[in-house]
N, C-alpha and C. Protein backbone atom coordinates (compact mmCIF):
# COMPACT_ATOMS: atom_id res chain seq x y z
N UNK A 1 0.86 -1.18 0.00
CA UNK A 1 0.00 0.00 0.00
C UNK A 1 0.89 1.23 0.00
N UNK A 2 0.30 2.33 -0.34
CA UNK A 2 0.84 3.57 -0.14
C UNK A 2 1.30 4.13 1.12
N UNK A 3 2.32 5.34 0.87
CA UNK A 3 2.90 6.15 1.95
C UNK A 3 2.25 6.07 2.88
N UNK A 4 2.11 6.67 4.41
CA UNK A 4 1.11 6.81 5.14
C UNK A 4 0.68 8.22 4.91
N UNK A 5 0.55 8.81 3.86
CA UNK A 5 0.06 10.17 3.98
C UNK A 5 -0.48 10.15 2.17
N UNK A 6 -1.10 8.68 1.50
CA UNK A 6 -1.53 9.22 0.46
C UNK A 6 -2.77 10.08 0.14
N UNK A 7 -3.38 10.30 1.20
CA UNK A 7 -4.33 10.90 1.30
C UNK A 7 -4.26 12.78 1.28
N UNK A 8 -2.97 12.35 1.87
CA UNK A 8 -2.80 13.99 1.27
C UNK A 8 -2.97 14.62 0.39
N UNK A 9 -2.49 14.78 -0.51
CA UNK A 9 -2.62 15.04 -1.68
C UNK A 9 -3.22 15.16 -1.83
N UNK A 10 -2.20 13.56 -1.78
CA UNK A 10 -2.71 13.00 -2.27
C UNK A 10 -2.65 13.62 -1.94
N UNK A 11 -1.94 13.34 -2.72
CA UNK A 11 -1.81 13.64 -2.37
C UNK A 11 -2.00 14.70 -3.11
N UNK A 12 -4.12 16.36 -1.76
CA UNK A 12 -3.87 17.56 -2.36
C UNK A 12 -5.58 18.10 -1.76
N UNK A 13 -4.33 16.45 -2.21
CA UNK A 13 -5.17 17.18 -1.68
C UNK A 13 -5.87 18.19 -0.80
N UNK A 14 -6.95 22.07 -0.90
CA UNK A 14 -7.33 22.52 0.05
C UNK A 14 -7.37 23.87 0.32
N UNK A 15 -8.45 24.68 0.55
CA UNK A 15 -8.32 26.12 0.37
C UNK A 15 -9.78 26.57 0.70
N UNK A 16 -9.23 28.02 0.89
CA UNK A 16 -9.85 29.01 1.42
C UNK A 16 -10.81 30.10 0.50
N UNK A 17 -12.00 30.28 0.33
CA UNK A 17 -11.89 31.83 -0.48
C UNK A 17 -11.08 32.83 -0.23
N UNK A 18 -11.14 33.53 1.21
CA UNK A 18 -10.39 34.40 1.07
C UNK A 18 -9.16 34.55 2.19
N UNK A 19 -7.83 34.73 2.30
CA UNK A 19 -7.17 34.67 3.60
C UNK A 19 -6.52 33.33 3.59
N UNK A 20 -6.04 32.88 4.71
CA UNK A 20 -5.18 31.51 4.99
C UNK A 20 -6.61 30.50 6.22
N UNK A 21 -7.71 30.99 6.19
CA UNK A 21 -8.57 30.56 7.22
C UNK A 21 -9.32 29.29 6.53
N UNK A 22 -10.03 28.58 6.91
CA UNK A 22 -11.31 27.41 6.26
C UNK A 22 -12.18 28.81 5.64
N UNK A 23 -12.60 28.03 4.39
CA UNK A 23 -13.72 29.17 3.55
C UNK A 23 -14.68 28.88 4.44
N UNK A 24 -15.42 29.61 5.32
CA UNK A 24 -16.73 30.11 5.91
C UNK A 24 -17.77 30.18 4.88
N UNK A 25 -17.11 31.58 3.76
CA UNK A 25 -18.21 31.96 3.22
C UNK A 25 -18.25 31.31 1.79
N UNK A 26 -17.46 30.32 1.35
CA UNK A 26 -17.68 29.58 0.21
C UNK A 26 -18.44 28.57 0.83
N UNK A 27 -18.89 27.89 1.91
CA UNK A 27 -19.58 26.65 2.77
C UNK A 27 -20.69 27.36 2.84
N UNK A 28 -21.18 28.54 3.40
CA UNK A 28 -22.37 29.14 3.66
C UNK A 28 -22.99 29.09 2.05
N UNK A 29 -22.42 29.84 1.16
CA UNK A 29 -23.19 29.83 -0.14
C UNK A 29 -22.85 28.25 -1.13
N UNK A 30 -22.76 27.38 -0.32
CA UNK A 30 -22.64 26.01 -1.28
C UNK A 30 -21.81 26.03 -2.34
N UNK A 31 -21.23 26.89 -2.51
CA UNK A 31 -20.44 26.92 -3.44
C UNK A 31 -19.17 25.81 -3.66
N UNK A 32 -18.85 25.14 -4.68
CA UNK A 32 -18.52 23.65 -4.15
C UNK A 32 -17.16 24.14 -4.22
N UNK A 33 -16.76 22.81 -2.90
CA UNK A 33 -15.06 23.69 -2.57
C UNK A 33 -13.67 23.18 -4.16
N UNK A 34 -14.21 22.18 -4.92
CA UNK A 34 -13.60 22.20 -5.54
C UNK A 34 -13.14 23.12 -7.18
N UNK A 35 -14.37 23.85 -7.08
CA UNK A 35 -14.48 24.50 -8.20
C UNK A 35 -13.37 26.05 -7.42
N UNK A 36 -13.26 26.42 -6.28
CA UNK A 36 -12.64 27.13 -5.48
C UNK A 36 -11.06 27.11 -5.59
N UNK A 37 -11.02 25.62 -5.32
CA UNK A 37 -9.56 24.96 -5.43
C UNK A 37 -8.96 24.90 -6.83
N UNK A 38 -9.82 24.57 -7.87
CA UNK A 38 -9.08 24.74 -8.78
C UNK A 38 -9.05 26.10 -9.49
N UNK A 39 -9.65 27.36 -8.83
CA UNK A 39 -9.07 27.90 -9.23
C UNK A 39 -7.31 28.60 -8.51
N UNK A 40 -7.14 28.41 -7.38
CA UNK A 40 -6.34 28.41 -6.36
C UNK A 40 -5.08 27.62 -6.30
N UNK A 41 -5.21 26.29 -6.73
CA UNK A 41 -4.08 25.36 -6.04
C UNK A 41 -3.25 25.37 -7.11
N UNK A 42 -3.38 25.52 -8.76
CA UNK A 42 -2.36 25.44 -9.70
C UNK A 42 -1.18 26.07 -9.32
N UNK A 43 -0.17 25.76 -9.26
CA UNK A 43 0.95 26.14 -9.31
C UNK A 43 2.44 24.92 -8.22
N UNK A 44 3.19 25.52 -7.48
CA UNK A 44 4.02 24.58 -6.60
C UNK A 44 4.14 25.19 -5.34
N UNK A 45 3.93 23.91 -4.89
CA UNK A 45 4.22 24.20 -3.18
C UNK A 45 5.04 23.72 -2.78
N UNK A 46 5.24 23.70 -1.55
CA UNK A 46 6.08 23.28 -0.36
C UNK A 46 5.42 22.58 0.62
N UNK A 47 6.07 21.04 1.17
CA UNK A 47 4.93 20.85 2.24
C UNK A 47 6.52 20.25 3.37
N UNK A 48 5.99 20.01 4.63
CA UNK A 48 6.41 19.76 5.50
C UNK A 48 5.58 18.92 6.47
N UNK A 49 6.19 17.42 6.65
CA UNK A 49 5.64 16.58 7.36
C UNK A 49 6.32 16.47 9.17
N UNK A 50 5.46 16.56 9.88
CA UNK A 50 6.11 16.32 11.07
C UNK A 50 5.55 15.12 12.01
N UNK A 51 6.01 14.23 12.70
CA UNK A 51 5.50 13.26 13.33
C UNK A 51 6.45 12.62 14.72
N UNK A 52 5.63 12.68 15.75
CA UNK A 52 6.16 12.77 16.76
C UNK A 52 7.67 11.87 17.00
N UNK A 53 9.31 12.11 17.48
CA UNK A 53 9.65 10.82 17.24
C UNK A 53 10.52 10.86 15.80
N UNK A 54 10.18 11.55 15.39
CA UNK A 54 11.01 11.27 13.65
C UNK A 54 11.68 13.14 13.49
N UNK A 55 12.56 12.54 12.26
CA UNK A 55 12.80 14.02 11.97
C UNK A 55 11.94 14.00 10.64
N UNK A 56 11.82 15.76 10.94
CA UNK A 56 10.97 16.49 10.10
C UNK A 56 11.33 16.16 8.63
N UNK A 57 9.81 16.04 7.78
CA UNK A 57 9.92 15.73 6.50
C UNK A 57 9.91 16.73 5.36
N UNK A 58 10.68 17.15 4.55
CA UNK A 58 10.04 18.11 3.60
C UNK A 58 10.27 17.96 2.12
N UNK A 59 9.10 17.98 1.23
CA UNK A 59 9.21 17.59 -0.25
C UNK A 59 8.47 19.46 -0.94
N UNK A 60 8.57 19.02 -2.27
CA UNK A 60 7.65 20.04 -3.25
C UNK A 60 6.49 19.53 -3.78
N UNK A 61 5.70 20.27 -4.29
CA UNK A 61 4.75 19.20 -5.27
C UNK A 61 4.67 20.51 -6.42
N UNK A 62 3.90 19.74 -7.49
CA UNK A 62 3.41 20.74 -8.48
C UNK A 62 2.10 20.13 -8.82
N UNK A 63 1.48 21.50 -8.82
CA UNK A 63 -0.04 21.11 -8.78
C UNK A 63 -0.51 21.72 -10.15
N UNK A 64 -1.66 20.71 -11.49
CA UNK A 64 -2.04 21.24 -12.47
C UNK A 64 -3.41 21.10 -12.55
N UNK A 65 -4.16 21.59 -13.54
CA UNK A 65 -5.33 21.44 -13.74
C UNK A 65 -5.20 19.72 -14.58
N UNK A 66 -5.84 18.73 -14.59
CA UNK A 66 -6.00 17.62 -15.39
C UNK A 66 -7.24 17.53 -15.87
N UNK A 67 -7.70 17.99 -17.32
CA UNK A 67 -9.23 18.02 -17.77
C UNK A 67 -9.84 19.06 -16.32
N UNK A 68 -11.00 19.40 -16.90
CA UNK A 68 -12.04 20.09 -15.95
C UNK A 68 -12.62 19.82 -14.36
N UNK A 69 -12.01 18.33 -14.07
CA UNK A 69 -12.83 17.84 -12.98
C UNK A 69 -11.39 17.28 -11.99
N UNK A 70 -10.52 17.65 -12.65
CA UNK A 70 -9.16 16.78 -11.55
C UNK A 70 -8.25 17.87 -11.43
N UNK A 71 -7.72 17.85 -10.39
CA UNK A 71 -6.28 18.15 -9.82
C UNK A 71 -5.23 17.51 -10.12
N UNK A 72 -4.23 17.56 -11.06
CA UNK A 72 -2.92 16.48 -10.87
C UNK A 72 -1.86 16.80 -9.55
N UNK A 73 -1.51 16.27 -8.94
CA UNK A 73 0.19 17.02 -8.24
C UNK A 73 1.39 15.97 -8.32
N UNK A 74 2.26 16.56 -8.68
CA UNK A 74 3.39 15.65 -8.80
C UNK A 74 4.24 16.07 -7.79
N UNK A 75 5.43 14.90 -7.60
CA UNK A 75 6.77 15.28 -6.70
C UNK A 75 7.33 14.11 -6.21
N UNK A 76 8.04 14.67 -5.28
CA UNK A 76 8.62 13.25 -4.67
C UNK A 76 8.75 13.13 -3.08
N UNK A 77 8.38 12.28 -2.63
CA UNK A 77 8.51 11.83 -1.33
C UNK A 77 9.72 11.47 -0.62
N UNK A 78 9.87 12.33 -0.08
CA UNK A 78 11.48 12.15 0.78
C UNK A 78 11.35 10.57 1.30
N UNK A 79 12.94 10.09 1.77
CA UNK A 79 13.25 8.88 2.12
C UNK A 79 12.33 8.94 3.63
N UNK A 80 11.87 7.65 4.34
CA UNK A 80 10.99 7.51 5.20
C UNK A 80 11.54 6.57 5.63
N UNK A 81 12.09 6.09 7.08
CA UNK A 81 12.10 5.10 7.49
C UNK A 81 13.23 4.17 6.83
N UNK A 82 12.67 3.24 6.25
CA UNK A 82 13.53 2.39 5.68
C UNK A 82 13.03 2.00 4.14
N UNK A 83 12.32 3.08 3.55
CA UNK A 83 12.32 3.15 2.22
C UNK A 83 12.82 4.69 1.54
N UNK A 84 13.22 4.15 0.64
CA UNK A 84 13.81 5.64 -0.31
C UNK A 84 13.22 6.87 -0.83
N UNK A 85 13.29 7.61 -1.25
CA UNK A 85 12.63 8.90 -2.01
C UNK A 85 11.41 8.20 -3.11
N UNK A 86 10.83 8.46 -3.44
CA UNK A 86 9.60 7.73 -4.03
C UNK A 86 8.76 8.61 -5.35
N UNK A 87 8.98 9.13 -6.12
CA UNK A 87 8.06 9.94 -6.84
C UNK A 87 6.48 9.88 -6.69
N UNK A 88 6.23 10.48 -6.58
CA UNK A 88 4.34 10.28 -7.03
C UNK A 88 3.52 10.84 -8.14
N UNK A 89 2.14 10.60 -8.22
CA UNK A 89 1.39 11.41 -8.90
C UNK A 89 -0.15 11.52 -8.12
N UNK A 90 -0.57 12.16 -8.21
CA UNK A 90 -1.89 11.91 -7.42
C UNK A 90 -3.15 12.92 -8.12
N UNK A 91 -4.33 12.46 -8.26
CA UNK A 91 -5.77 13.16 -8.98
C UNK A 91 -6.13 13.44 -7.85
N UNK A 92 -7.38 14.78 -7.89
CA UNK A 92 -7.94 15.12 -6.78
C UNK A 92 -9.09 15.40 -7.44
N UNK A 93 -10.20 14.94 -7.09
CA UNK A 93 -11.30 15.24 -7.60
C UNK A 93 -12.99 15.58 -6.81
N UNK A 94 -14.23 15.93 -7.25
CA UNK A 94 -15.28 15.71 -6.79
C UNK A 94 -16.11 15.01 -7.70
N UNK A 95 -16.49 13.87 -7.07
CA UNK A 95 -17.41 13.15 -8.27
C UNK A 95 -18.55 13.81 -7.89
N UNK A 96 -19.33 14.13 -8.54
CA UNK A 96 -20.97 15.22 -8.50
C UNK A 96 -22.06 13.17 -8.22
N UNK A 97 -22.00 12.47 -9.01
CA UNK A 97 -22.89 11.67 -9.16
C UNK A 97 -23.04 10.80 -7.80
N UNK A 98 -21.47 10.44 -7.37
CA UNK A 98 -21.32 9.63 -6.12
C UNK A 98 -21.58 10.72 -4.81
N UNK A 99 -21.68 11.87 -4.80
CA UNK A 99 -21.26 12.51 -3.73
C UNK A 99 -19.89 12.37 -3.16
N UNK A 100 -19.13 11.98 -3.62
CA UNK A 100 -17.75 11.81 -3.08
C UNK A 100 -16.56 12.53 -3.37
N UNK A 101 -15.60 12.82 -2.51
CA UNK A 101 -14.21 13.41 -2.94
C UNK A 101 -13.58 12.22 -3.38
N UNK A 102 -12.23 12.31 -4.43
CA UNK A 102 -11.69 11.16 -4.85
C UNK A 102 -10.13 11.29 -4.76
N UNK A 103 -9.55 10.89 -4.38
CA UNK A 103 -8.15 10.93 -4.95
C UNK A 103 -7.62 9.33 -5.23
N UNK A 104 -6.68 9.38 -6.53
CA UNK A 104 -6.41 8.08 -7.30
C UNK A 104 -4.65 8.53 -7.21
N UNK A 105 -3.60 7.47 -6.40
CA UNK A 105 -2.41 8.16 -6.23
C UNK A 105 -1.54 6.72 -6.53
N UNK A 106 -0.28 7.14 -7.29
CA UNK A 106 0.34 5.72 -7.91
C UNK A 106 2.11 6.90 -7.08
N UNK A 107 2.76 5.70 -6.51
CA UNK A 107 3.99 5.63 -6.20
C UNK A 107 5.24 5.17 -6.82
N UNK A 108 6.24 5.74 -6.99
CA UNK A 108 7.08 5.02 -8.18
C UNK A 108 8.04 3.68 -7.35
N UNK A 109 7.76 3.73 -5.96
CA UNK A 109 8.06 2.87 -5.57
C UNK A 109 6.67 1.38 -5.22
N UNK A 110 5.89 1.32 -6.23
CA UNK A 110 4.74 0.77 -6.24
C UNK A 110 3.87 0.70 -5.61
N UNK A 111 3.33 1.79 -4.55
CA UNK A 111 2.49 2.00 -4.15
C UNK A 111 1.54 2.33 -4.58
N UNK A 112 0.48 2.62 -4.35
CA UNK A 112 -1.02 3.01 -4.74
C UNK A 112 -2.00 3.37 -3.84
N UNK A 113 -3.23 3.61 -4.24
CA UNK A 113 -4.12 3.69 -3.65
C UNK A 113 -5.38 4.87 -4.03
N UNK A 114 -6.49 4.52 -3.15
CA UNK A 114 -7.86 5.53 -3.78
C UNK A 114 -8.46 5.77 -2.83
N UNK A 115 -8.79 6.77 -2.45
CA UNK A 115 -8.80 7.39 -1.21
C UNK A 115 -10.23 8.29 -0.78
N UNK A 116 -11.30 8.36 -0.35
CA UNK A 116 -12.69 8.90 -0.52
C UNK A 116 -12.99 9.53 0.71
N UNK A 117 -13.55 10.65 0.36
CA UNK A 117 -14.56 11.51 1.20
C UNK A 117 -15.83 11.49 1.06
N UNK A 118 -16.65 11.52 1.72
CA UNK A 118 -18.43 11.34 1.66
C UNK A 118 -18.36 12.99 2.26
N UNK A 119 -17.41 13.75 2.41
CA UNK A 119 -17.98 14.80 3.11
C UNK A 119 -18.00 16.04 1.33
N UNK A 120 -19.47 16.35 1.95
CA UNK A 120 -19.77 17.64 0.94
C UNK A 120 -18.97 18.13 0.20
N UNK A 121 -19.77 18.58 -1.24
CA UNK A 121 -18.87 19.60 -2.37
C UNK A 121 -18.61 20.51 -1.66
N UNK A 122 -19.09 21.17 -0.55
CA UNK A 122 -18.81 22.76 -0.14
C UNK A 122 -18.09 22.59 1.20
N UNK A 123 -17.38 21.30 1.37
CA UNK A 123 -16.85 21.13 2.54
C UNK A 123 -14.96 21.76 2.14
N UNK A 124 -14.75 22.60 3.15
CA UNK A 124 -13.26 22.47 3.17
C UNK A 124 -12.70 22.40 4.32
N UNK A 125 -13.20 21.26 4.76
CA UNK A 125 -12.57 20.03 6.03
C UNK A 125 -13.11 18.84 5.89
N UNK A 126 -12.03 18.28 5.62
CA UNK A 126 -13.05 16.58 5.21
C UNK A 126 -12.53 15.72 5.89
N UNK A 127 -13.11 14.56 6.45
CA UNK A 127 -12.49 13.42 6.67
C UNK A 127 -12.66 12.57 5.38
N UNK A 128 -11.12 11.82 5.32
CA UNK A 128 -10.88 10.78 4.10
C UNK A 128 -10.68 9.57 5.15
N UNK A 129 -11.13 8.22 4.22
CA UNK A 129 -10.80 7.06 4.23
C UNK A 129 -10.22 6.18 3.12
N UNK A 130 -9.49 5.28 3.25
CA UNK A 130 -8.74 4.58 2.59
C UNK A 130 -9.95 3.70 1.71
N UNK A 131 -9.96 4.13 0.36
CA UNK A 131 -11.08 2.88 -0.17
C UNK A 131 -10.70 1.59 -0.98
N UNK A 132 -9.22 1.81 -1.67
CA UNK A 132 -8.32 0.65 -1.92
C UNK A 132 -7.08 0.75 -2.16
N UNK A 133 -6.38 -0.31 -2.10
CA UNK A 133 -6.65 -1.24 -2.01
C UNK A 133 -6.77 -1.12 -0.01
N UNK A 134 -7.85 -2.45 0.30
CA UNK A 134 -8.15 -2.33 1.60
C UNK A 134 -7.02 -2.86 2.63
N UNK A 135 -6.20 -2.05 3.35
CA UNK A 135 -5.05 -2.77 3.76
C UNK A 135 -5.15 -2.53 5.59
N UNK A 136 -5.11 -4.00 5.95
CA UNK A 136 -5.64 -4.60 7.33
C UNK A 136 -4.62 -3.70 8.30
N UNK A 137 -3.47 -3.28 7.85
CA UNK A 137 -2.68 -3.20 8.82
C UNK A 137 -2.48 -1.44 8.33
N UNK A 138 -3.13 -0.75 7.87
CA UNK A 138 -3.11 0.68 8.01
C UNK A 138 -3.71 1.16 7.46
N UNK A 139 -5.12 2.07 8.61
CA UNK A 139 -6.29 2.47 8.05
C UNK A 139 -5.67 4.25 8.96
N UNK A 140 -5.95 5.27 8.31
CA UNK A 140 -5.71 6.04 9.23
C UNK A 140 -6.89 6.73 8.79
N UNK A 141 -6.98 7.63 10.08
CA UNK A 141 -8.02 8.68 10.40
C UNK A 141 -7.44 9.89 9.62
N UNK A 142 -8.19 10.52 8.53
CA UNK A 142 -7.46 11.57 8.27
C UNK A 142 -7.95 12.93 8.14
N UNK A 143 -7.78 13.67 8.20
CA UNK A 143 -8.48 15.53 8.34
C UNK A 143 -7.84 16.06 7.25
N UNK A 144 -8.50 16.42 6.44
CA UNK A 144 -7.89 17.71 5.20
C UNK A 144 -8.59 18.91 5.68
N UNK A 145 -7.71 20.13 5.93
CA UNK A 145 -8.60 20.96 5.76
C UNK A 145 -8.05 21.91 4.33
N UNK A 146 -8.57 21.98 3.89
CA UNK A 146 -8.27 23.25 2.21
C UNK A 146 -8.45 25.11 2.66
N UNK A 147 -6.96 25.55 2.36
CA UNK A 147 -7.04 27.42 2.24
C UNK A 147 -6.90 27.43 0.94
N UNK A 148 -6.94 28.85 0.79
CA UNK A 148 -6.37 29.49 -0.38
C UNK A 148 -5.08 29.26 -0.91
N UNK A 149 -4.52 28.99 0.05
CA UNK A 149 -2.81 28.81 -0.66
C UNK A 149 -1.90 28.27 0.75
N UNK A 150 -2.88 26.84 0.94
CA UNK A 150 -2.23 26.23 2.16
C UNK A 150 -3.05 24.90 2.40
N UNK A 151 -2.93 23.89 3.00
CA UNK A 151 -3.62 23.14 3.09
C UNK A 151 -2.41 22.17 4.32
N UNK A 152 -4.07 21.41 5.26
CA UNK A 152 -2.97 20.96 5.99
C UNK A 152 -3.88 19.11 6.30
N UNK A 153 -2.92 18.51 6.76
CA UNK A 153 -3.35 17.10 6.87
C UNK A 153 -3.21 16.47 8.00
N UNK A 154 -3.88 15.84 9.06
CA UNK A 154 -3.79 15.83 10.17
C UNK A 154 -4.64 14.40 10.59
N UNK A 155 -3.70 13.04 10.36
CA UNK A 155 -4.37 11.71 10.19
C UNK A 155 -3.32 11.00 11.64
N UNK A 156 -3.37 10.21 11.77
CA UNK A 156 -3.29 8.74 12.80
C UNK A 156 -3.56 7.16 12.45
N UNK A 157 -2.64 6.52 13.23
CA UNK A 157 -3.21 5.15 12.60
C UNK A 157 -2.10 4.48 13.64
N UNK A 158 -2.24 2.89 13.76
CA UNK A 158 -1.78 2.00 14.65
C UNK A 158 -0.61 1.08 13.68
N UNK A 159 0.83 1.28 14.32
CA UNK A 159 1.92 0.48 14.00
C UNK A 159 2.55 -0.48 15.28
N UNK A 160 2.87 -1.44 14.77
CA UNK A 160 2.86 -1.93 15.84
C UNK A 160 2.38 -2.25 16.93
N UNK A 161 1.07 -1.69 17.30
CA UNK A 161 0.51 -1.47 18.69
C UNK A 161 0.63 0.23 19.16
N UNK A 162 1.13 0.57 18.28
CA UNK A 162 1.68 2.13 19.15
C UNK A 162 0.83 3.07 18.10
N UNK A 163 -0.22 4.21 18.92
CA UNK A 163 -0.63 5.18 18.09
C UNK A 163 -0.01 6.12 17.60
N UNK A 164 0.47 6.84 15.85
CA UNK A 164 1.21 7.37 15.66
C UNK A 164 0.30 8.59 14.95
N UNK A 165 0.44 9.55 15.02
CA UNK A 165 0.09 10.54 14.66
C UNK A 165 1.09 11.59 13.87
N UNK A 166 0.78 12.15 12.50
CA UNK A 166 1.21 13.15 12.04
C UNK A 166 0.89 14.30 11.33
N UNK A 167 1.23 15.52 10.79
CA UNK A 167 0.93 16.51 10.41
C UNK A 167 1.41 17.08 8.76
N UNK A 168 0.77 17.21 7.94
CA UNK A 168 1.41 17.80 7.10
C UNK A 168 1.09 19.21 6.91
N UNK A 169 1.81 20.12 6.39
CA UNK A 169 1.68 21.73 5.88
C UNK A 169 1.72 22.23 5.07
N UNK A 170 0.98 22.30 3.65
CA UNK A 170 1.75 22.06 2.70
C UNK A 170 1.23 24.03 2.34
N UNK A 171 2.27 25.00 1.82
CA UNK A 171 2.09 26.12 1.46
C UNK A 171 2.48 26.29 0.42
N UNK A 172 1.35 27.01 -0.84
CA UNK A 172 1.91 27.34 -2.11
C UNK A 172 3.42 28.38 -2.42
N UNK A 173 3.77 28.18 -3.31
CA UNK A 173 5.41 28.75 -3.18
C UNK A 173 4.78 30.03 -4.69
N UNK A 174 4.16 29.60 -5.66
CA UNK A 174 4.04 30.64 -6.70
C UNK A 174 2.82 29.36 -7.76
N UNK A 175 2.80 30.14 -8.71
CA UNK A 175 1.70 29.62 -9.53
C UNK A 175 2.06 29.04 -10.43
């Protein structure tokens, strides 16, 4: 299975109307948060992973429009543990028909995975779950919340027996 953070982006998988805050007033007028985001997230960021216990993680991504309904972001995943730097790619989407957020994320170190939100088009805080492949030994809890030109990720999950918790930050750098 994938990184423990394909959901990020996924990795992508976040924004604000106006300011670095959760859109208030894009949620009040339904306005769906992804039509928001894409106009917002094109360009490259910077993200920074932190997790209790480890040293701090930091990669780039580049974020494009893919057709009308997806987000692409590319980059690479710093070395982790006891695997290497990893490239990725990851879609970010809203399916209108399912009600669902989507992200579809492939690892160049063969990872994968597809990743779903049931929470609202006009949501910019979602909880994601892992939808495949279904893997017994790491389900994490995860929080996106989406700004204007920031987005942050804030999931958990059980290794070993031990609860591990981490953070990502990811801030746009230019367009």
């Amino acid at each position: 299975m994938a990184r423990n953070g394909t959901v990020a982006l996924a990795a992508l998988a976040a924004i604000a109307a106006l300011g670095n805050g959760p859109a208030r007033a894009a949620q009040a007028s339904k306005t769906p948060a992804f039509d928001v985001i894409a106009r917002s997230w094109v360009g490259r960021w910077s993200c920074t992973k932190t997790e209790a216990g480890q040293p701090t993680e930091q990669w780039s991504q580049t974020t494009t429009l893919y057709g009308a309904k997806w987000l692409k972001s590319t980059g690479t995943y710093p070395a982790e543990k006891s695997r290497p730097a990893a490239d990725f790619e990851t879609v970010l989407g809203y399916d209108s028909d399912m009600h669902q957020w989507v992200t579809v994320t492939f690892i160049s170190d063969g990872g994968y995975g597809i990743d779903r939100s049931a929470s609202p088009a006009s949501a910019f805080t979602q909880s994601w779950v892992n939808a495949y492949p279904a893997d017994p030994k790491f389900h994490p809890s995860v929080t996106l919340t989406m700004m204007k030109n920031r987005y942050t990720v804030d999931a958990s999950y059980t290794e070993k027996g031990r609860r591990v918790s981490f953070h990502w930050d990811c801030r746009k750098q230019s367009p």
